[in-house]
PDB file of N, CA and C in Angstrom:
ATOM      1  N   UNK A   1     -10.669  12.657  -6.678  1.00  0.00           N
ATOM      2  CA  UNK A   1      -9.598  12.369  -5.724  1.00  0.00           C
ATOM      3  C   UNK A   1      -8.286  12.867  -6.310  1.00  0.00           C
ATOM      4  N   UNK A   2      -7.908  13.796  -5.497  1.00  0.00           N
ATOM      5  CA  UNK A   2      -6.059  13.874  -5.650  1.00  0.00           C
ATOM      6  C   UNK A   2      -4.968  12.977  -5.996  1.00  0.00           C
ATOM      7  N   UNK A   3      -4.028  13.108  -6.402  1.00  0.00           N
ATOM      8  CA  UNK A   3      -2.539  12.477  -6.271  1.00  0.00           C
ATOM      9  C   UNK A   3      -2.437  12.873  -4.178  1.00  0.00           C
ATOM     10  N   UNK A   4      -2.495  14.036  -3.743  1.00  0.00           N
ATOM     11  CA  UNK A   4      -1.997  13.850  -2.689  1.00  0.00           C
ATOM     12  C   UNK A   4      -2.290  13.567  -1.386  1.00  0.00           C
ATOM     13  N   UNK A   5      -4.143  12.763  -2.005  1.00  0.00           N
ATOM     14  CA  UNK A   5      -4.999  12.011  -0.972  1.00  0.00           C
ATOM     15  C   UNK A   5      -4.178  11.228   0.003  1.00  0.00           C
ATOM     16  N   UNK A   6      -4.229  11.318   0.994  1.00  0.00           N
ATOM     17  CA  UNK A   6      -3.425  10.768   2.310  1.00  0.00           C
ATOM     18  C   UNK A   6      -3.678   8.993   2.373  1.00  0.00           C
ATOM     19  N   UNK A   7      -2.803   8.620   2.424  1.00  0.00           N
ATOM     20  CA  UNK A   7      -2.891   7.182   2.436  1.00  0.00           C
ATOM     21  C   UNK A   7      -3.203   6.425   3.831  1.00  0.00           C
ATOM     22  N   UNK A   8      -3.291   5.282   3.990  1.00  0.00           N
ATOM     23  CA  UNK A   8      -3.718   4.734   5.095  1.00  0.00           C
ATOM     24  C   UNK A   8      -2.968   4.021   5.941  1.00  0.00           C
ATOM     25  N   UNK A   9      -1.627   3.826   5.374  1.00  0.00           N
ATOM     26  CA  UNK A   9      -0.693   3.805   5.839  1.00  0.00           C
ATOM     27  C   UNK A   9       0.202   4.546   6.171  1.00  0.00           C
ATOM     28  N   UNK A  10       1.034   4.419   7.913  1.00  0.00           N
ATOM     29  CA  UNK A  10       1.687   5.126   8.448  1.00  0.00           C
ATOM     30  C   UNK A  10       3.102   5.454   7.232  1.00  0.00           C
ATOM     31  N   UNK A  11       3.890   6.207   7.823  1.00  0.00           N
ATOM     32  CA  UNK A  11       5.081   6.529   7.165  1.00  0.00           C
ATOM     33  C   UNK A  11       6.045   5.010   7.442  1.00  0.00           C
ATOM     34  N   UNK A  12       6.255   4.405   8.373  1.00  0.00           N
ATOM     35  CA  UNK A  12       6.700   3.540   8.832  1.00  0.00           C
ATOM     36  C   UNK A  12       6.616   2.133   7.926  1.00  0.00           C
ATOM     37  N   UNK A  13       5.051   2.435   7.469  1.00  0.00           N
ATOM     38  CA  UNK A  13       4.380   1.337   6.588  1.00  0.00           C
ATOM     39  C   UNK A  13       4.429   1.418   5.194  1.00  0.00           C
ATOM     40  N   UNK A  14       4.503   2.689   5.007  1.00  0.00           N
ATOM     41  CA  UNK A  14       4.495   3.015   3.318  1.00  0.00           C
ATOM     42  C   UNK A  14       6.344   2.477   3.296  1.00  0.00           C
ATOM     43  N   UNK A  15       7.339   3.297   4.031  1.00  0.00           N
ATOM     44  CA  UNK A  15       8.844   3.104   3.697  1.00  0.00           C
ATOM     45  C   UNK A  15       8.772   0.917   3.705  1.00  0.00           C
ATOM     46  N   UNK A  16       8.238   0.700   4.346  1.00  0.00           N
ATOM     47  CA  UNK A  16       8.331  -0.931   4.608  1.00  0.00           C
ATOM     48  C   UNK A  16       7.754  -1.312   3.146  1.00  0.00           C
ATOM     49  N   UNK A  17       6.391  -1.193   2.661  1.00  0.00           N
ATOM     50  CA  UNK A  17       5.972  -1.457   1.395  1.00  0.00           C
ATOM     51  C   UNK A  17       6.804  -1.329   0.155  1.00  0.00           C
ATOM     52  N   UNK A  18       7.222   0.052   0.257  1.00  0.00           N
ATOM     53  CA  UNK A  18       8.226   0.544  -0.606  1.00  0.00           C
ATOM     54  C   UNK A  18       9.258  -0.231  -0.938  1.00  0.00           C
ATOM     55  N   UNK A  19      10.082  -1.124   0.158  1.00  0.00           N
ATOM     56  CA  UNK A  19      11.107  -1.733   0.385  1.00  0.00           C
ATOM     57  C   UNK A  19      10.846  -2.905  -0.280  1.00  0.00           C
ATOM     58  N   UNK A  20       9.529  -3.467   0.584  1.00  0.00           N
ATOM     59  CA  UNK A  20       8.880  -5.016  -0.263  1.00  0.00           C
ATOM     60  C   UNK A  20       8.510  -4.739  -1.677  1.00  0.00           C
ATOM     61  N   UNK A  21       7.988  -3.788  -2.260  1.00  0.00           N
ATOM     62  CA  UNK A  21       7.612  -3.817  -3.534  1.00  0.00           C
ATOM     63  C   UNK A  21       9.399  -3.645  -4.553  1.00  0.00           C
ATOM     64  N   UNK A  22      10.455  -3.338  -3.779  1.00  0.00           N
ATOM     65  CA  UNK A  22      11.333  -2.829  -4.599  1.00  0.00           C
ATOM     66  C   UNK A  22      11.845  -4.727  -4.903  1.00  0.00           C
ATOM     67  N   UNK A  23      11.594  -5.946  -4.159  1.00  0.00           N
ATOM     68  CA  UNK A  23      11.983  -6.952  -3.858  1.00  0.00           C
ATOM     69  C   UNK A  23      13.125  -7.171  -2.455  1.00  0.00           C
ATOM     70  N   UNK A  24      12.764  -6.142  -1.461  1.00  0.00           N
ATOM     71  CA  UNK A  24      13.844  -6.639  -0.012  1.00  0.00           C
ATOM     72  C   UNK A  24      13.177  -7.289   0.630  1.00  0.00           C
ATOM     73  N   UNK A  25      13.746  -8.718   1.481  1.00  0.00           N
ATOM     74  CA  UNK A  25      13.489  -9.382   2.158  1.00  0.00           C
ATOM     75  C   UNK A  25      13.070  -8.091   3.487  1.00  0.00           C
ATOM     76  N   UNK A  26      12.134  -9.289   4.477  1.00  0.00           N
ATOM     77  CA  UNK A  26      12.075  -8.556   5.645  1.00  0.00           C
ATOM     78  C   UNK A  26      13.150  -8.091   6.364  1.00  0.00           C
ATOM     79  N   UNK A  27      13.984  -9.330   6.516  1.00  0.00           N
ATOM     80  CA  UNK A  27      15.367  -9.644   7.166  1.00  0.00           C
ATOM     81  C   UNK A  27      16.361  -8.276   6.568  1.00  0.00           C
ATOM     82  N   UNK A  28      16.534  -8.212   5.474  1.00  0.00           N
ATOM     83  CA  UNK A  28      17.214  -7.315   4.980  1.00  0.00           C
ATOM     84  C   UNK A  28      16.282  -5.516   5.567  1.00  0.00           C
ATOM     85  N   UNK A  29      15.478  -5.318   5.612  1.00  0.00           N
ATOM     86  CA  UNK A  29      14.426  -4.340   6.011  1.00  0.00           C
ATOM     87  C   UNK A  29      15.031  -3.776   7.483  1.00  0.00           C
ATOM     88  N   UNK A  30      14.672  -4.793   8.374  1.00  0.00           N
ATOM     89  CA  UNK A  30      14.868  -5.072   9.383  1.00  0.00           C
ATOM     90  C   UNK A  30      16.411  -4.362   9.865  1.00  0.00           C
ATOM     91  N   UNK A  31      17.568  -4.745   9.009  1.00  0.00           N
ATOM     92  CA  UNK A  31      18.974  -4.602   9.194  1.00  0.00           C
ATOM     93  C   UNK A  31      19.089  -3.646   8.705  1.00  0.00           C
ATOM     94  N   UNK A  32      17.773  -2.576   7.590  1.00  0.00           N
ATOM     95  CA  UNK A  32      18.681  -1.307   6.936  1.00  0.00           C
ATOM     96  C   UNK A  32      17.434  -0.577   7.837  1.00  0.00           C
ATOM     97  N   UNK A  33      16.557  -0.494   8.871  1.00  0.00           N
ATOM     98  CA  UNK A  33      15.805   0.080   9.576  1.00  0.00           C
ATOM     99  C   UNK A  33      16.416   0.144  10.860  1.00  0.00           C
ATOM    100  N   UNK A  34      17.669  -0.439  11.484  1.00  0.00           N
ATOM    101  CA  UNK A  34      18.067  -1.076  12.481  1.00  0.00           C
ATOM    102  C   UNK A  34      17.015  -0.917  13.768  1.00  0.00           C
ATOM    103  N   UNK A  35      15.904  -1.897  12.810  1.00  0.00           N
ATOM    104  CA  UNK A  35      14.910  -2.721  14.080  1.00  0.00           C
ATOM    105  C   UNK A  35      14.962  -4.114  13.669  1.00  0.00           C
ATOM    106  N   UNK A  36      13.679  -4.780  14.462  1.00  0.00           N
ATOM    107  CA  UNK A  36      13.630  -6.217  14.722  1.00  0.00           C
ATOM    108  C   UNK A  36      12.987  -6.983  13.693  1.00  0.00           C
ATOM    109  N   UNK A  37      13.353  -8.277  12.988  1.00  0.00           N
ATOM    110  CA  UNK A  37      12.818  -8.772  12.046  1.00  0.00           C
ATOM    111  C   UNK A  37      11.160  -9.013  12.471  1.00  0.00           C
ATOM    112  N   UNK A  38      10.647  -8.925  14.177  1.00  0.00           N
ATOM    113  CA  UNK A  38       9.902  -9.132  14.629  1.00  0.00           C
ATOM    114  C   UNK A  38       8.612  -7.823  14.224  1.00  0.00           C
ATOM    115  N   UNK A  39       9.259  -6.864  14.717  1.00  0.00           N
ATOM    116  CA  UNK A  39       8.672  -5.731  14.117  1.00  0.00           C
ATOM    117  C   UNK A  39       8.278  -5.167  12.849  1.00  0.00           C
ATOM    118  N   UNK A  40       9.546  -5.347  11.805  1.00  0.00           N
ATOM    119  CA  UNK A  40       9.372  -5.613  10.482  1.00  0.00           C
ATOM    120  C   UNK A  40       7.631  -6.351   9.971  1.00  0.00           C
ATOM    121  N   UNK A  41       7.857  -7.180  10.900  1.00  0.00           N
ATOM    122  CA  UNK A  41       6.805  -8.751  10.377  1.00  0.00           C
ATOM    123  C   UNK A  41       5.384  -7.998  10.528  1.00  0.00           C
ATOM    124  N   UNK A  42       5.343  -7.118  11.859  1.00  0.00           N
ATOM    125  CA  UNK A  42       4.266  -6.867  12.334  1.00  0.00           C
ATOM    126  C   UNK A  42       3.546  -5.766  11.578  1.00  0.00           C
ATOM    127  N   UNK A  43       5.004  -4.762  10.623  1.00  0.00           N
ATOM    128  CA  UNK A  43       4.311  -4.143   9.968  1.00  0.00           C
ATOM    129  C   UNK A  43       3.565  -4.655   8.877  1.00  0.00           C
ATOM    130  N   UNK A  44       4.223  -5.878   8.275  1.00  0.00           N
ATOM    131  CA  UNK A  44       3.818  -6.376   6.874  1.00  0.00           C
ATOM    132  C   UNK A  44       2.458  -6.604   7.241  1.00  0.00           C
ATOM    133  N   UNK A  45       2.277  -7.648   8.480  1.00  0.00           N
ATOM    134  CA  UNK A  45       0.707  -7.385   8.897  1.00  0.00           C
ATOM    135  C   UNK A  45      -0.209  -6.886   8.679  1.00  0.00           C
ATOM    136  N   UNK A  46       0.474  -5.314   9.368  1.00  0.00           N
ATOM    137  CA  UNK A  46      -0.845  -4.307   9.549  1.00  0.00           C
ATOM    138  C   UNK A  46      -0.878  -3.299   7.880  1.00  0.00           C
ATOM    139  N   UNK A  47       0.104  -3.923   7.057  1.00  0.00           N
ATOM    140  CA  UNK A  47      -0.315  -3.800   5.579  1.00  0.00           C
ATOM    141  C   UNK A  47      -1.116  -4.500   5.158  1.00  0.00           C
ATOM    142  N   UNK A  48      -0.965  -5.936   4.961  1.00  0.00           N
ATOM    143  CA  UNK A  48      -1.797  -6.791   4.401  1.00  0.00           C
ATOM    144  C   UNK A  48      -3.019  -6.606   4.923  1.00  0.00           C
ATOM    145  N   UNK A  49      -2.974  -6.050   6.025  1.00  0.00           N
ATOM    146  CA  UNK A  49      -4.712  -6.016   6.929  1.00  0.00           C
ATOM    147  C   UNK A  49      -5.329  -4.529   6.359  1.00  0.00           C
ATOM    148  N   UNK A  50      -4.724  -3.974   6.480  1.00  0.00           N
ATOM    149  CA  UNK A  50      -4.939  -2.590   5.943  1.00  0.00           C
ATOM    150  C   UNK A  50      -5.340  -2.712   4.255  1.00  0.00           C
ATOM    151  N   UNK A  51      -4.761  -3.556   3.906  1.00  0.00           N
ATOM    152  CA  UNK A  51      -5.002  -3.665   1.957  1.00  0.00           C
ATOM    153  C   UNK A  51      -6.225  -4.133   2.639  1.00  0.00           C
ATOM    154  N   UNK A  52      -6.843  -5.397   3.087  1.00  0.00           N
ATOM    155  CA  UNK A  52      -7.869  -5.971   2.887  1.00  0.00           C
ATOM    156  C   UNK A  52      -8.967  -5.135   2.974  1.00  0.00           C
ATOM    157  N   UNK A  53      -8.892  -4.504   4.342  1.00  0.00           N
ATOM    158  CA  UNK A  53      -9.672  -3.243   4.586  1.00  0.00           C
ATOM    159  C   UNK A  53     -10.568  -2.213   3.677  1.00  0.00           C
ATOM    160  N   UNK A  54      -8.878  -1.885   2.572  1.00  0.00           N
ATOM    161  CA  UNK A  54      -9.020  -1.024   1.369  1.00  0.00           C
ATOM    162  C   UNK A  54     -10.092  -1.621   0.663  1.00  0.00           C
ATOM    163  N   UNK A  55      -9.381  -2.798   0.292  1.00  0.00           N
ATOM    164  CA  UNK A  55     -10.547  -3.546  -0.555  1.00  0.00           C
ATOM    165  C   UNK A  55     -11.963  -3.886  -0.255  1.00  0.00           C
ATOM    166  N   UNK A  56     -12.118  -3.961   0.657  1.00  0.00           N
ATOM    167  CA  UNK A  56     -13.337  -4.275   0.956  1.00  0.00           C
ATOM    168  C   UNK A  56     -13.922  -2.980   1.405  1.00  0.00           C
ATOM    169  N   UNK A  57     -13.697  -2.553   1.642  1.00  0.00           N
ATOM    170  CA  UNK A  57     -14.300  -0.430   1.566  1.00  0.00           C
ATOM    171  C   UNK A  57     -14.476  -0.307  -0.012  1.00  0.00           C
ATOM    172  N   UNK A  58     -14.056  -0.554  -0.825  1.00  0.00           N
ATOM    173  CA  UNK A  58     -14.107  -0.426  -2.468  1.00  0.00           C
ATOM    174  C   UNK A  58     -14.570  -0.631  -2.613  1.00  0.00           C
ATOM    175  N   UNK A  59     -15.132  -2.126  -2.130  1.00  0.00           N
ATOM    176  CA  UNK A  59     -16.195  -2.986  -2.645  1.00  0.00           C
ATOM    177  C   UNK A  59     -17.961  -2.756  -2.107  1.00  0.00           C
ATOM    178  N   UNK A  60     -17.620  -2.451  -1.184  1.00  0.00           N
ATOM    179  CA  UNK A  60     -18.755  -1.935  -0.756  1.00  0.00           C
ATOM    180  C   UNK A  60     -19.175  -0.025  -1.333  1.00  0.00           C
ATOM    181  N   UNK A  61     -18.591   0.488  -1.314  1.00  0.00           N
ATOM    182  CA  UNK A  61     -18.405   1.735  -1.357  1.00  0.00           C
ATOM    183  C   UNK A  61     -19.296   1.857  -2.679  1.00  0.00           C
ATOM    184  N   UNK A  62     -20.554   3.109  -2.954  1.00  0.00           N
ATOM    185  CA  UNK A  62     -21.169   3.347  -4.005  1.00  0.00           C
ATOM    186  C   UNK A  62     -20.406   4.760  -4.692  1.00  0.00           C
ATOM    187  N   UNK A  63     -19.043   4.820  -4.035  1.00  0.00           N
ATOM    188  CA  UNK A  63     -18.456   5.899  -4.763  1.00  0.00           C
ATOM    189  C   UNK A  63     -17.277   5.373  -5.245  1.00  0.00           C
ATOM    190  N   UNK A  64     -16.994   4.314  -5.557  1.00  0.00           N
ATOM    191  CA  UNK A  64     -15.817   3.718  -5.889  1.00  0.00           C
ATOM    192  C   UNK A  64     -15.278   4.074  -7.291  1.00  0.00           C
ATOM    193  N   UNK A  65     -16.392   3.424  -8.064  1.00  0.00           N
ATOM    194  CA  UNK A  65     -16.277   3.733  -9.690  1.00  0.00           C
ATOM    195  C   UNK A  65     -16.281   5.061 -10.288  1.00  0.00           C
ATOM    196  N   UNK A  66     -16.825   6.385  -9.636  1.00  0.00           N
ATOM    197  CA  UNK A  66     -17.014   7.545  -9.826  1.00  0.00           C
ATOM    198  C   UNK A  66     -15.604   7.916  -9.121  1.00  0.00           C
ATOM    199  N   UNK A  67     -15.153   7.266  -8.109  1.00  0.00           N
ATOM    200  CA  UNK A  67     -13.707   8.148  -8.119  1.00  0.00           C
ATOM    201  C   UNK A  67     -12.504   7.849  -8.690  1.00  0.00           C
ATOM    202  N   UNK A  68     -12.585   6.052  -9.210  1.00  0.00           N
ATOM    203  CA  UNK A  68     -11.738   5.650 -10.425  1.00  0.00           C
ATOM    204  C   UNK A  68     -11.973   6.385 -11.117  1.00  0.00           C
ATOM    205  N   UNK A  69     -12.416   7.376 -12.372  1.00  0.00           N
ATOM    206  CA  UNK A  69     -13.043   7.615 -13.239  1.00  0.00           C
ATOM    207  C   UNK A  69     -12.136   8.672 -13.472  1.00  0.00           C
ATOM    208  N   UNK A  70     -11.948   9.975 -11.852  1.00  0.00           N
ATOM    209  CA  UNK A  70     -11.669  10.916 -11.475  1.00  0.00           C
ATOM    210  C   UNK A  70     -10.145  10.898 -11.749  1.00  0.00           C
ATOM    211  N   UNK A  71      -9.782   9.878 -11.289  1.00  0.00           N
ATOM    212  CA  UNK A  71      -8.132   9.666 -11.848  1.00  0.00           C
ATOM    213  C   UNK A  71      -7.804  10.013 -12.494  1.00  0.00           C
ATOM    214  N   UNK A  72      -6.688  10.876 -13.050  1.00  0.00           N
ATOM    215  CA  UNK A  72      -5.863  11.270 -14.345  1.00  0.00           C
ATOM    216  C   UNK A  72      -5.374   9.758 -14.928  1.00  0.00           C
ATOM    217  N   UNK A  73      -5.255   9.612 -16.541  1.00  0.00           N
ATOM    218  CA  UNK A  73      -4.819   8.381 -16.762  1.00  0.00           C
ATOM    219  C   UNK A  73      -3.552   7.917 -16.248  1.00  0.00           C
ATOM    220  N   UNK A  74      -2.603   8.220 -16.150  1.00  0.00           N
ATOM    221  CA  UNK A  74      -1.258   7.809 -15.511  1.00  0.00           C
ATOM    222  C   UNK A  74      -1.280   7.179 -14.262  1.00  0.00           C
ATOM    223  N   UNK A  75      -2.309   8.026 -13.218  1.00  0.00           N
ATOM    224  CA  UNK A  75      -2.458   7.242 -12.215  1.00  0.00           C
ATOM    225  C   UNK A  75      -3.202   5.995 -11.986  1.00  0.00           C
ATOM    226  N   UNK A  76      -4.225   6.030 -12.872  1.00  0.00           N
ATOM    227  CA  UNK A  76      -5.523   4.633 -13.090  1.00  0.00           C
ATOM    228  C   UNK A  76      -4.545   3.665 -13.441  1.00  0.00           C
ATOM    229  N   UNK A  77      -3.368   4.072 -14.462  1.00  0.00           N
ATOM    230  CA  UNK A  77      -2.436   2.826 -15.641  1.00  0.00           C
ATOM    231  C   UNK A  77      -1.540   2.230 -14.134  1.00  0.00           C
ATOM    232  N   UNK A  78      -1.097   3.077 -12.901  1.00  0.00           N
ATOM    233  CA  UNK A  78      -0.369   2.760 -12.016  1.00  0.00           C
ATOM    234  C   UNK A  78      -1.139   1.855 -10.884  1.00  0.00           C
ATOM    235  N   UNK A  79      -2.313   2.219 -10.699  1.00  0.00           N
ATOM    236  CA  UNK A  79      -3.253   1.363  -9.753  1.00  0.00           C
ATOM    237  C   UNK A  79      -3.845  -0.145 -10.536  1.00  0.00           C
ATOM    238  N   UNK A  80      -3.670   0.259 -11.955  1.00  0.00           N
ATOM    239  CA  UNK A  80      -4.168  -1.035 -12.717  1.00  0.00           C
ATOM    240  C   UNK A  80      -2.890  -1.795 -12.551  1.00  0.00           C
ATOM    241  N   UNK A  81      -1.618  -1.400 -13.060  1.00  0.00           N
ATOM    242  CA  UNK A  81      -0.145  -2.084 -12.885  1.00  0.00           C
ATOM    243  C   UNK A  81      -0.224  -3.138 -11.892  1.00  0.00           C
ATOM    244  N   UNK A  82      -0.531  -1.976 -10.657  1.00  0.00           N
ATOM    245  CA  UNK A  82      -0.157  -2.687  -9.198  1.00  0.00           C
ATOM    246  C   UNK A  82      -0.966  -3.817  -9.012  1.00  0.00           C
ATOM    247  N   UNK A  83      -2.351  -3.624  -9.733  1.00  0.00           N
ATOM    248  CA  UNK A  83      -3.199  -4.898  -9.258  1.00  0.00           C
ATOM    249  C   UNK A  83      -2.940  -6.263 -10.084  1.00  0.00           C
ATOM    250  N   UNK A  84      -2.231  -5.915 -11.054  1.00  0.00           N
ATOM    251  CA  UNK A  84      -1.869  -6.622 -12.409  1.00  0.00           C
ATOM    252  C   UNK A  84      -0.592  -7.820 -11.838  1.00  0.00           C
ATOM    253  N   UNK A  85      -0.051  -7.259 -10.964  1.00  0.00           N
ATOM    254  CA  UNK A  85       1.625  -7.891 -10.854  1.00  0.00           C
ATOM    255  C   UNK A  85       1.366  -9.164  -9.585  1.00  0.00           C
TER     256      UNK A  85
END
């Protein structure tokens, strides 16, 4: 697998993640997106639903460990980070 394997989240969803992982409230999101805290919410949603998804495709998946493997180390140390925090 690539660095520039396409993610599963929209652009809409990755900039929203981005925002939450940097520590911005929704509310704050919401006011520098000038949309609705409502909308905001709905994306966090269809993240959290979308992670679960991920995960459970991993988990099932008999190619999971063979494409961890494939990773350059920098990126494995960044997917380990993320699961770490």
């Amino acid at each position: 697998m690539t660095d520039d394997a396409p993610s599963i989240l929209s652009h809409e969803e990755t900039a929203i993640a981005a925002a939450l992982a940097e520590g911005t409230d929704p509310v704050t999101i919401a006011d520098e997106r000038d949309s609705s805290v409502a909308a905001v919410e709905a994306s966090i949603d269809r993240i959290r639903e979308k992670t679960e998804r991920a995960f459970a495709t991993l988990e099932a998946s008999p190619f999971a460990a063979d494409l961890a493997r494939d990773f350059d180390p920098e990126r494995r140390a960044a997917l380990r980070a993320a699961l770490d925090e």
